[in-house]
PDB file of N, CA and C in Angstrom:
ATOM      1  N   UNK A   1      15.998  60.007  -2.212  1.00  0.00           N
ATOM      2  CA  UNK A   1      16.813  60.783  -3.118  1.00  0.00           C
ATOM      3  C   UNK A   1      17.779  59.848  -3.825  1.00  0.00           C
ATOM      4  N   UNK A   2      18.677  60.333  -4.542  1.00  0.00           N
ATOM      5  CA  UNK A   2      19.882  59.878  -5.169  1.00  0.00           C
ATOM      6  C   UNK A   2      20.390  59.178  -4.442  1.00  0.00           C
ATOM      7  N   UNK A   3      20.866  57.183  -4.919  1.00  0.00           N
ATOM      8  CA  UNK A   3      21.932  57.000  -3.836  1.00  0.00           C
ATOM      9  C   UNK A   3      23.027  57.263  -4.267  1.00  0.00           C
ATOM     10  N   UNK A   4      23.439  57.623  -5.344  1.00  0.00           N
ATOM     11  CA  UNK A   4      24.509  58.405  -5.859  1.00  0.00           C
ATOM     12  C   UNK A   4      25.189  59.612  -4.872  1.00  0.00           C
ATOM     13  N   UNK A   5      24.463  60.258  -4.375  1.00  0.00           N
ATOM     14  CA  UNK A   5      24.183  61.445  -3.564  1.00  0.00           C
ATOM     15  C   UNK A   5      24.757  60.611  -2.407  1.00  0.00           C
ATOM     16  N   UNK A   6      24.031  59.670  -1.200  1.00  0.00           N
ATOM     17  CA  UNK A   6      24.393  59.177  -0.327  1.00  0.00           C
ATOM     18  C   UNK A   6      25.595  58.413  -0.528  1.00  0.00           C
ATOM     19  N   UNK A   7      26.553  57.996  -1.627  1.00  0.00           N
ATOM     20  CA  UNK A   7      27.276  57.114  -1.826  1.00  0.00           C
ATOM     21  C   UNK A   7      28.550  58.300  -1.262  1.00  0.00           C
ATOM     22  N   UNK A   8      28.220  59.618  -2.010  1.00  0.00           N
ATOM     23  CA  UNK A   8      29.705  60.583  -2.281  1.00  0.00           C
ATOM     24  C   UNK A   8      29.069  60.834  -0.537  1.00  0.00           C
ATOM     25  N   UNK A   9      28.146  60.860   0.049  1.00  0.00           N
ATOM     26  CA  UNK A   9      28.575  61.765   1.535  1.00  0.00           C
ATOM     27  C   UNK A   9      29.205  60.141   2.537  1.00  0.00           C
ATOM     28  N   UNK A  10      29.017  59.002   1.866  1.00  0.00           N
ATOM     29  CA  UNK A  10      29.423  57.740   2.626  1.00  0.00           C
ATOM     30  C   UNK A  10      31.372  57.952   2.201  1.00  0.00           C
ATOM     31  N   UNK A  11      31.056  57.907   1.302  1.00  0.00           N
ATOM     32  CA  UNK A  11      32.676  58.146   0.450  1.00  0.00           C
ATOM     33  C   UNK A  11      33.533  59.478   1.232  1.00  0.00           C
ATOM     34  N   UNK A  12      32.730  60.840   1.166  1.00  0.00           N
ATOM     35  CA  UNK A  12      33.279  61.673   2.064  1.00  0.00           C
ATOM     36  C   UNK A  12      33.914  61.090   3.197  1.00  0.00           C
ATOM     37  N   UNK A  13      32.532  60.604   3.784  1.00  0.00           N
ATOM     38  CA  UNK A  13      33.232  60.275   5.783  1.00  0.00           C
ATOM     39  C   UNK A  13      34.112  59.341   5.428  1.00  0.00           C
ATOM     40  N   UNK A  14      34.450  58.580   5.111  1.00  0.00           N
ATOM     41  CA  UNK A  14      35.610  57.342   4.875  1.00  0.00           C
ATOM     42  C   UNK A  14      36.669  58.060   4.644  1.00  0.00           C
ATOM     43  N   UNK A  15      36.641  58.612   3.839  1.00  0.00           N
ATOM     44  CA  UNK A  15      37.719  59.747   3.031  1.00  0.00           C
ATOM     45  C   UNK A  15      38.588  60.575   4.197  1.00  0.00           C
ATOM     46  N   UNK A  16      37.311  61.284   5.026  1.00  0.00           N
ATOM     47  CA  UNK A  16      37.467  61.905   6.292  1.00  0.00           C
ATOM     48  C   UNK A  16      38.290  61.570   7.139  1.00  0.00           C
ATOM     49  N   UNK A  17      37.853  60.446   7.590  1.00  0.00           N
ATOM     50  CA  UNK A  17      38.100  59.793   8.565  1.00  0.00           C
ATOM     51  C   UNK A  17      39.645  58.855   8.166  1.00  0.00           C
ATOM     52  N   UNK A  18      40.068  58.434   7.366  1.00  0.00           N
ATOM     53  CA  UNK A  18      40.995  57.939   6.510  1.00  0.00           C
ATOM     54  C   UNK A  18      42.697  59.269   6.698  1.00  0.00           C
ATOM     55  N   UNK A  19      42.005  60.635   6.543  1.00  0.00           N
ATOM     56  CA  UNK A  19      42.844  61.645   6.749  1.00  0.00           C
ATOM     57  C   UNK A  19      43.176  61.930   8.130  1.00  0.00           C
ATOM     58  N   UNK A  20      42.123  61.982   8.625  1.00  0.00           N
ATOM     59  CA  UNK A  20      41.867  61.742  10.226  1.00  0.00           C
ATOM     60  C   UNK A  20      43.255  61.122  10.837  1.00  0.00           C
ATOM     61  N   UNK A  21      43.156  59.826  10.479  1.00  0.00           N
ATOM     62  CA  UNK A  21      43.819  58.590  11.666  1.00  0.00           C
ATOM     63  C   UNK A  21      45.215  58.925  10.782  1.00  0.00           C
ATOM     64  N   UNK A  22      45.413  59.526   9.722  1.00  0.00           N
ATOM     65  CA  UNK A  22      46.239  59.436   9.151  1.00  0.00           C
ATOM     66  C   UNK A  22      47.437  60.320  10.157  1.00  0.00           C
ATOM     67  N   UNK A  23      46.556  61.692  10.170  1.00  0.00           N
ATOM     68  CA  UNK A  23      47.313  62.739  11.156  1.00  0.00           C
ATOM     69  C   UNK A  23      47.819  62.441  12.189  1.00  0.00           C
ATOM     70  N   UNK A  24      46.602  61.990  12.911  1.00  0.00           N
ATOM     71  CA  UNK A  24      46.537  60.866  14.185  1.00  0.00           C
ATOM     72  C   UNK A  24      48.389  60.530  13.787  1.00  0.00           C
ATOM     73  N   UNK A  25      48.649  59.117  13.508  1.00  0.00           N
ATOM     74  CA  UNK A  25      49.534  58.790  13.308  1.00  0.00           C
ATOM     75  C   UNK A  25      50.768  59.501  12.885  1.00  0.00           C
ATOM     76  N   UNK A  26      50.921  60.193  12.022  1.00  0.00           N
ATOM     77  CA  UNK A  26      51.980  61.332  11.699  1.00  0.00           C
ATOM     78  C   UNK A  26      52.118  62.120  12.792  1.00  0.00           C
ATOM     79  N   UNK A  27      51.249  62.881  13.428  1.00  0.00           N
ATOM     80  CA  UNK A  27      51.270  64.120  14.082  1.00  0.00           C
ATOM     81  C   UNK A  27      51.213  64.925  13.656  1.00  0.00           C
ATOM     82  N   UNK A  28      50.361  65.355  12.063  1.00  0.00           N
ATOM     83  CA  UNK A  28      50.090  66.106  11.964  1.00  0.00           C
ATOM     84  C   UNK A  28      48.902  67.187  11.575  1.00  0.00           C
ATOM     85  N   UNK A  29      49.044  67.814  12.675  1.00  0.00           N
ATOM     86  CA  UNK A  29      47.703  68.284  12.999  1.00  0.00           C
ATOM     87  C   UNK A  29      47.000  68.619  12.006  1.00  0.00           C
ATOM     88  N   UNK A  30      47.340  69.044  11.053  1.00  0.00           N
ATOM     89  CA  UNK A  30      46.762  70.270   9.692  1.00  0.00           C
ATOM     90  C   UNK A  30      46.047  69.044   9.246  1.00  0.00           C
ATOM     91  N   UNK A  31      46.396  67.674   8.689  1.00  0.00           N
ATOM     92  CA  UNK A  31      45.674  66.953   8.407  1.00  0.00           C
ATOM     93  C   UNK A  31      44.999  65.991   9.053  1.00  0.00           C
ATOM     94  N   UNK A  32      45.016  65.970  10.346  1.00  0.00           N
ATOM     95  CA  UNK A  32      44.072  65.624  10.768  1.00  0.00           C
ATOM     96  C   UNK A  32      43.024  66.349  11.326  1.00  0.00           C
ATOM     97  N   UNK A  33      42.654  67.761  11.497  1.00  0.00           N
ATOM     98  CA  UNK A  33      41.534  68.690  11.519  1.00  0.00           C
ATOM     99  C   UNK A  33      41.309  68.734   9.794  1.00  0.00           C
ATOM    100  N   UNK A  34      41.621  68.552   8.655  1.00  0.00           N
ATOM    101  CA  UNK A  34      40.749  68.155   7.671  1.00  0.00           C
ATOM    102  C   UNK A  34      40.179  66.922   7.394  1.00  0.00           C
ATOM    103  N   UNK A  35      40.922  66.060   7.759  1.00  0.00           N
ATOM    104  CA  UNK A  35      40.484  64.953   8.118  1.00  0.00           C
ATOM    105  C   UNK A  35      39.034  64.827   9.098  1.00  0.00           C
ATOM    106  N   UNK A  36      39.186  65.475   9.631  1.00  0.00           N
ATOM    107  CA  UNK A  36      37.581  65.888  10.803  1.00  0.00           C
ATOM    108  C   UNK A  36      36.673  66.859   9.971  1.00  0.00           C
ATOM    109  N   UNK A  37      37.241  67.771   9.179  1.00  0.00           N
ATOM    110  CA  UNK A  37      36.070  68.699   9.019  1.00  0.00           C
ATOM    111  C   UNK A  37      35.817  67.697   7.021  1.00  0.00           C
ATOM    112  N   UNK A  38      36.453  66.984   6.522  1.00  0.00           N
ATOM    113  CA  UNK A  38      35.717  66.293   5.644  1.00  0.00           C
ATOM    114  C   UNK A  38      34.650  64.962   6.169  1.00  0.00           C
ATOM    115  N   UNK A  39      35.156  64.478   7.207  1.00  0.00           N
ATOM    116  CA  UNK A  39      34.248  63.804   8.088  1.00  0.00           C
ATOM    117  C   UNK A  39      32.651  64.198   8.267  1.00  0.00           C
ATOM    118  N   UNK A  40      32.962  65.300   8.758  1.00  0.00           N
ATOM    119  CA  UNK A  40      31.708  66.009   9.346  1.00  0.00           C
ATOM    120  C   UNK A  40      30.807  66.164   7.826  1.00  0.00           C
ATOM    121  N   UNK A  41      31.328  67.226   6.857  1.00  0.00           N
ATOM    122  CA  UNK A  41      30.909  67.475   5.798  1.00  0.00           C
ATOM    123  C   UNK A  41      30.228  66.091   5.364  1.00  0.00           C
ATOM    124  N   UNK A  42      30.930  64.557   5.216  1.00  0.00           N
ATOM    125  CA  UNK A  42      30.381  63.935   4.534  1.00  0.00           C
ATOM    126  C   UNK A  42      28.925  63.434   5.392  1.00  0.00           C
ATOM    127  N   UNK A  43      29.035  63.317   6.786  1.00  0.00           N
ATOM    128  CA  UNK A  43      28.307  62.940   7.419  1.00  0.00           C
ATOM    129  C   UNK A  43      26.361  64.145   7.281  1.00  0.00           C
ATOM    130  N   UNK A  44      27.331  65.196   6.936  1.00  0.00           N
ATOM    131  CA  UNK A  44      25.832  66.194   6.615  1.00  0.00           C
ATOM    132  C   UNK A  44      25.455  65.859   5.313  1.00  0.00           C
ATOM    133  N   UNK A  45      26.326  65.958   4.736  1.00  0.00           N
ATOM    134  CA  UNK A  45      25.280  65.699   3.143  1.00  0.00           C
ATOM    135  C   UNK A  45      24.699  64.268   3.127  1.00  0.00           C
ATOM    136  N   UNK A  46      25.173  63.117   4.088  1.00  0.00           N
ATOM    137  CA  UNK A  46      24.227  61.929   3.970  1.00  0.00           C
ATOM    138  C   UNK A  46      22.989  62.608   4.672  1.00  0.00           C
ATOM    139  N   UNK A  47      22.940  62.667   6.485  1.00  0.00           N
ATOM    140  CA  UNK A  47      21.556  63.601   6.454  1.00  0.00           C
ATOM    141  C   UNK A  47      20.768  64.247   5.975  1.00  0.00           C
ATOM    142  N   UNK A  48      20.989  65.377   5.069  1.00  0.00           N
ATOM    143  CA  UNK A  48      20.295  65.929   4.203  1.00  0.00           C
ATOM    144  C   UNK A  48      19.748  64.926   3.616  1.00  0.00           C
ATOM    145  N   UNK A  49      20.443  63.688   2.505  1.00  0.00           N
ATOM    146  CA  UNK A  49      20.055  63.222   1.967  1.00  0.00           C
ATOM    147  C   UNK A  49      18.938  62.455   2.271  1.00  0.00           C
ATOM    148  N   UNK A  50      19.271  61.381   3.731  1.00  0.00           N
ATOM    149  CA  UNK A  50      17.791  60.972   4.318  1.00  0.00           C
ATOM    150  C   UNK A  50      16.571  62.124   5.032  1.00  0.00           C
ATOM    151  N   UNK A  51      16.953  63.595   5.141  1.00  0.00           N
ATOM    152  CA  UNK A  51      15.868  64.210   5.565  1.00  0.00           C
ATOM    153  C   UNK A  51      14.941  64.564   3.937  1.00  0.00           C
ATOM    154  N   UNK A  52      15.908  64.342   2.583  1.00  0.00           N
ATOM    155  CA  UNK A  52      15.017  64.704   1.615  1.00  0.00           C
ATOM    156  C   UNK A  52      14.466  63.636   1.422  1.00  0.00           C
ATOM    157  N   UNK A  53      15.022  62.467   1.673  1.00  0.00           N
ATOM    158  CA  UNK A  53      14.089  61.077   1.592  1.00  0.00           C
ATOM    159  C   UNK A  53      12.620  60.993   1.854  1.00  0.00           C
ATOM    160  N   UNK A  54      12.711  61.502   3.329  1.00  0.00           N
ATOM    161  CA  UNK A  54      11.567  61.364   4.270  1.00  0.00           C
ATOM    162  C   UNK A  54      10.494  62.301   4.047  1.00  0.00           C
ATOM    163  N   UNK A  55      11.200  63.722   3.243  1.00  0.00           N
ATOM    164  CA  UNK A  55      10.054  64.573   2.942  1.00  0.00           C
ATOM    165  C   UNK A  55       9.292  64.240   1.471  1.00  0.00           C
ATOM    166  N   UNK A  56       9.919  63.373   0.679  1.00  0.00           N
ATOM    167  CA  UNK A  56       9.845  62.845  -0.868  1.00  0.00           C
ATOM    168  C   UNK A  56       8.079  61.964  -0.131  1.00  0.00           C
ATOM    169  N   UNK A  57       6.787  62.331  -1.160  1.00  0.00           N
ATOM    170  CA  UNK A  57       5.984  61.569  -0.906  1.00  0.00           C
ATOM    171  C   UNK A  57       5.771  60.551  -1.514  1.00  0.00           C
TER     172      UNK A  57
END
């Protein structure tokens, strides 16, 4: 598929994870459970992306 496509779900998790440690550090929670659930999000749309890979003949 698109690596355009895999770039924004690589970019997501960084992004994610970036908000994540951020909370982490602050203490605060609100952003670091978005920090996790943009994580996750980016981490599915890369999957998708290699399961449309694999079905592409």
């Amino acid at each position: 598929m698109s690596i355009s496509k895999k770039a924004k779900g690589v970019a997501k998790t960084a992004e994610g994870k970036t908000k994540e440690t951020a909370g982490k550090i602050t203490g605060n929670k609100d952003l670091e459970l978005k920090g996790k659930a943009e994580k996750t999000q980016g981490r599915a749309r890369k999957t998708v992306e290699k399961g449309k890979d694999l079905l592409e003949p």
